[in-house]
Each structure stands twice: as structure tokens, then as C-alpha cells.
Protein backbone atom coordinates (compact mmCIF):
# COMPACT_ATOMS: atom_id res chain seq x y z
CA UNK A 1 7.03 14.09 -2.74
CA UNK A 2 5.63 10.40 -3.18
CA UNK A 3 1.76 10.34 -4.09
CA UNK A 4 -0.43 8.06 -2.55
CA UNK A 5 -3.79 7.12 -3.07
CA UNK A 6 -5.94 5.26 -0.74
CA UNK A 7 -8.96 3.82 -1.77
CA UNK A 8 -11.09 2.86 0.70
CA UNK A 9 -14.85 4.01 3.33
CA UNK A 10 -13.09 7.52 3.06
CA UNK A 11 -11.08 9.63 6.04
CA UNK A 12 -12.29 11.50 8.99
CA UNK A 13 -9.38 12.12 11.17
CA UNK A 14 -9.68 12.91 14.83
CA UNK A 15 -8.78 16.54 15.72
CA UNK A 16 -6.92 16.58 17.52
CA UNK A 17 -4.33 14.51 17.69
CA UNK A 18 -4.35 14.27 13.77
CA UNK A 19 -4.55 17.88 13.12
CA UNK A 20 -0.84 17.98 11.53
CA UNK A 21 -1.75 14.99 9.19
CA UNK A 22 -5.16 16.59 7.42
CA UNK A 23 -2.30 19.34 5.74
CA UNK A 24 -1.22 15.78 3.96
CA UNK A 25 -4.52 15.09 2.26
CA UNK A 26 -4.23 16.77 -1.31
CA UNK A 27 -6.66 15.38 -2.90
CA UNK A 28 -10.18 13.63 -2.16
CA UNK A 29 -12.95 12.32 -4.03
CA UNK A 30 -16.14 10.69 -2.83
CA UNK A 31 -17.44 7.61 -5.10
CA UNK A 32 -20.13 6.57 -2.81
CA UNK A 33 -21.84 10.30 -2.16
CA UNK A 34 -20.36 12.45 -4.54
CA UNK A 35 -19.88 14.93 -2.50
CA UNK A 36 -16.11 15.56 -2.63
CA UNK A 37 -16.34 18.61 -0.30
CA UNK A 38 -17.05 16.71 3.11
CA UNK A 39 -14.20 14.02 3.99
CA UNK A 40 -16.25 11.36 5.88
CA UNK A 41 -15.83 7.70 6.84
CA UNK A 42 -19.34 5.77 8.44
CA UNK A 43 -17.23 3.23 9.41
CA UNK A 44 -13.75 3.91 10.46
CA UNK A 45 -11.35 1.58 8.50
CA UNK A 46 -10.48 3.98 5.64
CA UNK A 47 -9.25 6.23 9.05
CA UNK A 48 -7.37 3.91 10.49
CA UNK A 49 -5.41 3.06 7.42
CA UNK A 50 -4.98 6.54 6.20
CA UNK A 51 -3.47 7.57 9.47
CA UNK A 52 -0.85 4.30 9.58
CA UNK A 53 -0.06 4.97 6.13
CA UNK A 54 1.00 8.69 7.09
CA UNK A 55 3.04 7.45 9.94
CA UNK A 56 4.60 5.11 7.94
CA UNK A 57 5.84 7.63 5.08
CA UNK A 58 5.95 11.03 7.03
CA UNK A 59 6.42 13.07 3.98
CA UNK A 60 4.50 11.27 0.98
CA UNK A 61 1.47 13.42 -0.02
CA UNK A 62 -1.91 11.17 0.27
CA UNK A 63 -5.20 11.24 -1.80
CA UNK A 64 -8.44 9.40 -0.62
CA UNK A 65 -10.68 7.83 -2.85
CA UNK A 66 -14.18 6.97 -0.56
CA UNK A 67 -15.38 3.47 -2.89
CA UNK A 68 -16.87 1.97 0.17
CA UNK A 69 -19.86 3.17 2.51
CA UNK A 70 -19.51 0.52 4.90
CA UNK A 71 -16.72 -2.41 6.06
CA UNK A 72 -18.63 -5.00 4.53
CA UNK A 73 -18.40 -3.64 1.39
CA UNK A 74 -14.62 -4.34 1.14
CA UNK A 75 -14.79 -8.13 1.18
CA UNK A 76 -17.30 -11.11 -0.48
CA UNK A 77 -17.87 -13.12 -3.38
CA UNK A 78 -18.15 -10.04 -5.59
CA UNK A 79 -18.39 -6.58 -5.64
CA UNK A 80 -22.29 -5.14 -6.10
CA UNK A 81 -22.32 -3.11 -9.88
CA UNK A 82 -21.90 0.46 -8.54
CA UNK A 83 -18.74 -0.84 -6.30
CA UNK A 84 -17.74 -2.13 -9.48
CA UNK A 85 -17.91 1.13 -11.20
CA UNK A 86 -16.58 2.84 -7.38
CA UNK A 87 -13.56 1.11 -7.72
CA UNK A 88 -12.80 1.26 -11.43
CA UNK A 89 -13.17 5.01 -11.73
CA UNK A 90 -11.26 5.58 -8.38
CA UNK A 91 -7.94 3.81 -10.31
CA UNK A 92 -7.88 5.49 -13.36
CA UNK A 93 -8.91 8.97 -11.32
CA UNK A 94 -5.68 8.10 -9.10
CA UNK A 95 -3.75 7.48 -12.28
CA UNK A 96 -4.67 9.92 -14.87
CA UNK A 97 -5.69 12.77 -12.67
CA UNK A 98 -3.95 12.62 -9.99
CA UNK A 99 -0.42 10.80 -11.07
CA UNK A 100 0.02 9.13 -8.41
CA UNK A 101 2.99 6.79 -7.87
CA UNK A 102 1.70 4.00 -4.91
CA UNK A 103 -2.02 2.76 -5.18
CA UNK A 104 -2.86 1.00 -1.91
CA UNK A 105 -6.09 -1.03 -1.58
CA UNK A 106 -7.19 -2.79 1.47
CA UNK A 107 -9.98 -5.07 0.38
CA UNK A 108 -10.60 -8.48 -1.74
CA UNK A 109 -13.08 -10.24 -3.10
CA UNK A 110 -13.59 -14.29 -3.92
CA UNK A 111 -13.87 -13.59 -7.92
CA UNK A 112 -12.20 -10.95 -10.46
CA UNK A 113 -13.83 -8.15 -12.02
CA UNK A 114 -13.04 -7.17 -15.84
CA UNK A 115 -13.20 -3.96 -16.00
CA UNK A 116 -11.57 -3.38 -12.62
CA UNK A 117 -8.89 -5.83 -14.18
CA UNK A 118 -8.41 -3.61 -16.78
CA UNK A 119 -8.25 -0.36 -14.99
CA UNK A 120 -5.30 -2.11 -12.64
CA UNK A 121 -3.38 -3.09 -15.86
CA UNK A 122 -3.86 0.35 -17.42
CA UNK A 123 -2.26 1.87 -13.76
CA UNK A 124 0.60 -0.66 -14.13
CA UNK A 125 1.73 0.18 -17.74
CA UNK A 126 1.56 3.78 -16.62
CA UNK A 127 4.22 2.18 -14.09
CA UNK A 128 1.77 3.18 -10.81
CA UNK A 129 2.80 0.65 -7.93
CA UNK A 130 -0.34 -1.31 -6.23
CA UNK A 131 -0.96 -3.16 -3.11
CA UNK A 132 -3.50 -4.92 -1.87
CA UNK A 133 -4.52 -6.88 1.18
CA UNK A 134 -3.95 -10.84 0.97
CA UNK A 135 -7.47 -11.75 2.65
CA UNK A 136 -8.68 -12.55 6.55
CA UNK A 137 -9.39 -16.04 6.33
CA UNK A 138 -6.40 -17.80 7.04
CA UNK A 139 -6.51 -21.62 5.91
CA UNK A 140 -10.48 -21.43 4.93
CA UNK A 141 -9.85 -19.33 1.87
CA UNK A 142 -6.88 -18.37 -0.95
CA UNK A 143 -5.68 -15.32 -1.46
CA UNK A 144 -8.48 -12.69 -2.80
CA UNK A 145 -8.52 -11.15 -5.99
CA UNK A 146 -7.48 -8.80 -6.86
CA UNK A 147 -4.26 -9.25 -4.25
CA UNK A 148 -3.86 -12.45 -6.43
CA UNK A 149 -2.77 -10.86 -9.60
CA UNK A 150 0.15 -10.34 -11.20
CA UNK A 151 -0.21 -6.56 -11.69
CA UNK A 152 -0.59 -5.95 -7.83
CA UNK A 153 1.52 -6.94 -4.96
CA UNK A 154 -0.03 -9.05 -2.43
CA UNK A 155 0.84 -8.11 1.16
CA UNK A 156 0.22 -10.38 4.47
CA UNK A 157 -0.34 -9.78 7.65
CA UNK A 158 2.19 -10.97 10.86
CA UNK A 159 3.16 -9.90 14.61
CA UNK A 160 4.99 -7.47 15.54
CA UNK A 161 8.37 -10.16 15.47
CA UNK A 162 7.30 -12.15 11.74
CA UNK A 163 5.17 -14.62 13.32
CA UNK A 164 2.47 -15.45 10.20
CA UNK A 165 -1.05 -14.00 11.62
CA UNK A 166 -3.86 -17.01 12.56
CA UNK A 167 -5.91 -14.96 9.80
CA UNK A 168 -3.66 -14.79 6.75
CA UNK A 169 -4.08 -17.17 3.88
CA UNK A 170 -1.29 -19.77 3.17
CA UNK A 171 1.60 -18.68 1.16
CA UNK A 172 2.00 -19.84 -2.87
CA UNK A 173 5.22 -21.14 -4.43
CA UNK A 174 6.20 -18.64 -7.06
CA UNK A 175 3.62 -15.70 -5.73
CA UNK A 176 3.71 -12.70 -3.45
CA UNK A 177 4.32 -14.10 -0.49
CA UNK A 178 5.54 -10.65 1.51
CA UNK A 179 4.57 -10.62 4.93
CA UNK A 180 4.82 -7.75 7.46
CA UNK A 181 2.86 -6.30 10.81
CA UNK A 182 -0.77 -6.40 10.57
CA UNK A 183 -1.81 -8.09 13.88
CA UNK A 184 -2.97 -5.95 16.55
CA UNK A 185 -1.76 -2.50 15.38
CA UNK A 186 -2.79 0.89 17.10
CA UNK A 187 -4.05 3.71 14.18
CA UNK A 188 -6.52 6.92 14.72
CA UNK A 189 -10.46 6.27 14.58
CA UNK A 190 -13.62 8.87 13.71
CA UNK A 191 -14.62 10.15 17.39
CA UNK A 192 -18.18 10.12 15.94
CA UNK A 193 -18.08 6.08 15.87
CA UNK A 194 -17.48 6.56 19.78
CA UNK A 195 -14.56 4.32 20.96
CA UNK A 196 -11.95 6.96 21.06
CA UNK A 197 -8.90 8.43 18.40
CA UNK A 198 -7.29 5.58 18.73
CA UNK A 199 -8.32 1.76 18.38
CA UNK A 200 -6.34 -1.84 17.53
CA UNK A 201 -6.87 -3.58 14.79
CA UNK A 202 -5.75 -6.63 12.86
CA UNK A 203 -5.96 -7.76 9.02
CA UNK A 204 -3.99 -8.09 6.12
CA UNK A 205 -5.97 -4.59 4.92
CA UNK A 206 -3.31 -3.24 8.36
CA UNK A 207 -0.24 -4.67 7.21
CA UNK A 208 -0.94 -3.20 3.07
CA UNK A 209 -0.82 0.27 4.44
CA UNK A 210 2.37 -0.01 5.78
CA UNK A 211 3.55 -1.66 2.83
CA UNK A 212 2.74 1.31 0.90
CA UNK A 213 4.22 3.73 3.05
CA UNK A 214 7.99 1.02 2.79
CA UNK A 215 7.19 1.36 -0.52
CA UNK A 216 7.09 5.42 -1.17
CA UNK A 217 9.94 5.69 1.59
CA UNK A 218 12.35 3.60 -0.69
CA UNK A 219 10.90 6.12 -3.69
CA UNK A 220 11.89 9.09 -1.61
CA UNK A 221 15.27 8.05 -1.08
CA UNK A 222 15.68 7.17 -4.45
CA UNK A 223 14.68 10.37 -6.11
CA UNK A 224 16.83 12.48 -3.28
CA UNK A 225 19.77 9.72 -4.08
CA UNK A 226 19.82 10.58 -7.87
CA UNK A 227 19.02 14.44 -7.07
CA UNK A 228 22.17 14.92 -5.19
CA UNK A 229 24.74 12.48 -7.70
CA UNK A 230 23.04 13.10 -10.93
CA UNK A 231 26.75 14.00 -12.07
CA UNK A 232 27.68 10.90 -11.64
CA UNK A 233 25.00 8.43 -13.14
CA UNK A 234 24.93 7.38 -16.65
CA UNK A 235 21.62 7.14 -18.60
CA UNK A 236 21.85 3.72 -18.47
CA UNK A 237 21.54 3.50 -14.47
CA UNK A 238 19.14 6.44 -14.10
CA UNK A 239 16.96 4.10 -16.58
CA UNK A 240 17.94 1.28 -13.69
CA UNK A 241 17.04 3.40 -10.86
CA UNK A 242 13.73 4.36 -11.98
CA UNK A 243 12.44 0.83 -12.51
CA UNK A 244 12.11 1.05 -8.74
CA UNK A 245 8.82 3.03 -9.54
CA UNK A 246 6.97 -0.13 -11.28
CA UNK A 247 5.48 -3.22 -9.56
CA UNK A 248 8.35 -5.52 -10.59
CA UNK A 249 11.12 -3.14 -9.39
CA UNK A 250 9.52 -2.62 -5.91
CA UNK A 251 8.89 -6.45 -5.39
CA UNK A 252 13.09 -6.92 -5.76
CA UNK A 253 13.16 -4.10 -3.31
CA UNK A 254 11.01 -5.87 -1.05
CA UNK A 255 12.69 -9.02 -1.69
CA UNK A 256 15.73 -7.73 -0.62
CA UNK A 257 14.33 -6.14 2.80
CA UNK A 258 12.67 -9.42 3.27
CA UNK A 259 14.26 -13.22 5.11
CA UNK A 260 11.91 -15.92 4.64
CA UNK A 261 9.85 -17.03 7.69
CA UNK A 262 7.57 -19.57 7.51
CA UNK A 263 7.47 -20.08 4.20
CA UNK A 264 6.53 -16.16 3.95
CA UNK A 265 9.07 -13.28 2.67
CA UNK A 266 9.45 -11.04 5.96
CA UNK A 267 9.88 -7.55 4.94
CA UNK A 268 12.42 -5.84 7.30
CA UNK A 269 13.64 -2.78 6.03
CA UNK A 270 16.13 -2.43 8.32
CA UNK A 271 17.80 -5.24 7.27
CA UNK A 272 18.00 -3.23 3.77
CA UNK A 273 19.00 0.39 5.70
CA UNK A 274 21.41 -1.78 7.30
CA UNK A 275 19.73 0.19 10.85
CA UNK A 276 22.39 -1.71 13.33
CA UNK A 277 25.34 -1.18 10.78
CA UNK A 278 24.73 2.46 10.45
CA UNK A 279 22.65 4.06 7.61
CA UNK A 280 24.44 5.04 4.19
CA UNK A 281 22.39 5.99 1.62
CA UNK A 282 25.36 5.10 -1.12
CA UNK A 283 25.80 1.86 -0.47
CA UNK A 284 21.96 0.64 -0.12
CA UNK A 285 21.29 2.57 -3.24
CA UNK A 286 24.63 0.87 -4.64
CA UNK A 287 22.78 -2.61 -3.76
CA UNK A 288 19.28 -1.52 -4.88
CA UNK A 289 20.96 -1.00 -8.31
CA UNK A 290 22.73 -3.88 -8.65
CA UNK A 291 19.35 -5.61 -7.67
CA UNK A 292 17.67 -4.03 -10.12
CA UNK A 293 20.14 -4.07 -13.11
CA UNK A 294 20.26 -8.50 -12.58
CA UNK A 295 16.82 -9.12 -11.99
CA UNK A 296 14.93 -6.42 -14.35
């Protein structure tokens, strides 16, 4: 299966209804507490984008890194020192111990980090994918670091139909601009924080979740594409195929899932899975080839 990390305030799933998705969670390690025995979250969004990202990719395997105790650690001018540190052992943990494919990080910051920038560049020559969250402050802000660089894809938030979300940052010519829901979108909660399983919520650090989970659902069928025709491939386009699994091969996936919409990159993925036309894995995979032999 896909593996997923999630680095975020940590997990605590309802029970029920999440019962089924706590089988899921094979690995998790607490930054903030060090306590890696108790899954906890004080303050619920680390839940609510665990459980989205498990409903997105049914059978990916996830791991939670806790790097935040509380919401407003996720966002600001900079990280404090020990969220630094939080943050840069959580990637390389995901990376080196774990071997994870997808790295999915719902926070930004106004300035960069160095040795946080160094630990994303290590996890993209080891070819993990990473997302991260665009920002929530529409037109007052850019886009937050580290969603700006070039080692991460940048994900934005819209309505349920494409409509750009009041909170998203503008677009940039020649960036990320990918766009997908992340406006008022229904995922589990901690019953401890008292407003029930389930709550809505909006943000860019919605929509990178289900990013992710696009993401390790084009890796599964992938893998299970050149599992059952490995006959039939040369070395040459298994060496094609595979380039799917690094940053720059998943951003011409999403480009071709995505129509532009206000000056954003709509990712659809039916509109890749050709959903109205009638699925056939052969001829998306024959596209997602041909994608990835011209443009990588």
C-alpha cells in the first residue's frame, strides 16, 4: 500500500464511527510529548485531516507525526525553536524510518526555515512526494513557506464546484497554482473538544489532505497497473512510470486532472479517470505515460 505521513496536533479519532480507520494508523510518533504510546490531539485539526485523508485514499496506510500542541502553532511569522526541531525531525523520521511515499503538511509560516529546508530537500531526492497548504489569508498575504517552494507542491483551497475560496492567496504565473475543495468540508473531531464526531471546516490545510490522498490513489493504480502487465513494459517505461512517485511527476499528473479556473489549475480527477466515459485503467495509464515520458 501507499504510505502516508501526516504531520500535524496529532490524531484522536472518535469511536465510534472511526473505529475501522484506527486499523490504518501504522505508525505514530509524538514530537511535542514524547510519548508515542497515547495518540492525542488538544485541538482537533490533526483529526479532522487524518480522517479526510483516509476517506480520500481508502487503502493507503497512514503515519502521524504530532509537531503541533495547539492550532496556532501551525501558522505565523516563524516557527518557535523546538517547532523548528518538531518539524525537522518529523520529515526525515517519515523518510528514513518510515519510507514513506506522500508527506502531507497542513501549515505555513511568513519566513523559511534552514534546516527544515534542508530536511524537505533531503525527502525529495529520496523521491518522497510533499504537500502543503497554500495559506488562509486570501489577498492580505502570499503564499506561505514552505507551500512556496519548489520541492513541495502547493495546494489551494475552493468550493465544492472550483469556485477559488475568499481565503486562498492569489495564484503565481509559473507556480503551483492547483486548486481543489477546501471550503466548508465535513471530517471527524476528538469528542473530548465537545462539539460532536463530526464538524465543518474550511482552509487550504482541508483541501492538502485531499490532495494527498489524489495523490497516493494515482500511486496505487500505478503500482497495480505495472503489477498485472509487467510482461509487457520495457525498462525504459517502468523507469517512466515510476517518476510518478517524485514531486515533478505527480504535478504532470495533477496537471492533467486539472482545467484552469480562475487563473487556478482545478484538479478533477475524474476528468483524468475519464468517470462519465467509463473507467479503463489502460488507457489513463497509457496517457499518464505519455505525460510523463514528454514532460520529465
Amino acid at each position: 500500500p501507499v504510505k502516508i505521513a501526516i504531520l500535524d496536533t496529532g490524531v484522536d479519532l472518535p469511536k465510534p464511527p472511526c473505529d475501522k480507520f484506527q486499523d490504518r494508523i501504522a505508525g505514530y510518533k509524538d514530537w511535542v510529548d514524547l510519548d508515542d504510546t497515547i495518540q492525542q490531539d488538544l485541538d482537533g485539526h490533526g483529526t479532522h485531516s487524518t480522517a479526510l485523508l483516509m476517506k480520500v485514499a481508502p487503502n493507503a496506510t497512514i503515519y502521524i507525526e504530532r509537531v503541533f500542541k495547539h492550532g496556532d502553532h501551525r501558522k505565523g511569522m516563524i516557527p518557535k525553536q523546538e517547532i523548528n526541531q518538531n518539524i525537522e525531525k518529523a520529515i526525515r523520521h517519515a523518510v528514513d524510518v518510515w519510507n514513506v511515499d506522500i508527506i502531507t503538511m497542513s501549515f505555513g509560516f511568513d519566513e523559511s526555515v534552514s534546516s527544515i529546508d534542508k530536511a524537505i530537500c533531503y525527502a525529495k531526492q529520496k523521491d518522497t512526494i510533499l504537500l502543503s497548504a497554500a495559506s488562509n489569508e486570501g489577498g492580505n498575504a502570499d503564499v506561505s513557506w514552505p507551500a512556496r517552494m519548489d520541492e513541495v507542491i502547493c495546494i489551494h483551497a475552493s468550493d465544492g464546484v472550483g469556485n477559488k475560496a475568499k481565503f486562498t492567496p492569489d495564484s503565481h504565473r509559473n507556480k503551483d497554482n492547483f486548486i481543489i475543495l477546501g471550503e466548508d468540508v465535513m471530517s471527524s473531531w476528538p469528542m473530548h473538544l465537545n462539539q460532536g464526531h463530526e464538524v465543518r471546516k474550511s482552509g487550504t490545510s482541508c483541501a492538502t489532505p485531499i490532495a494527498a490522498g489524489i495523490a497516493a490513489i494515482m500511486l496505487e493504480l500505478a503500482g497495480l497497473h505495472l503489477y498485472r502487465n509487467s510482461a509487457s513494459f520495457s525498462i525504459d517505461e517502468v523507469e517512466h512510470f515510476w517518476k510518478l512517485k517524485t514531486i515533478v511527476g505527480m504535478r504532470e499528473v495533477f496537471a492533467l486532472m486539472a482545467g484552469e479556473r480562475d487563473t487556478y489549475d482545478y484538479i478533477r480527477p475524474w476528468r483524468l479517470l475519464q468517470a462519465k466515459k467509463g473507467y479503463k485503467m489502460d488507457s489513463v495509464m497509457d496517457m499518464i505515460l505519455q505525460r510523463l515520458r514528454d514532460r520529465t
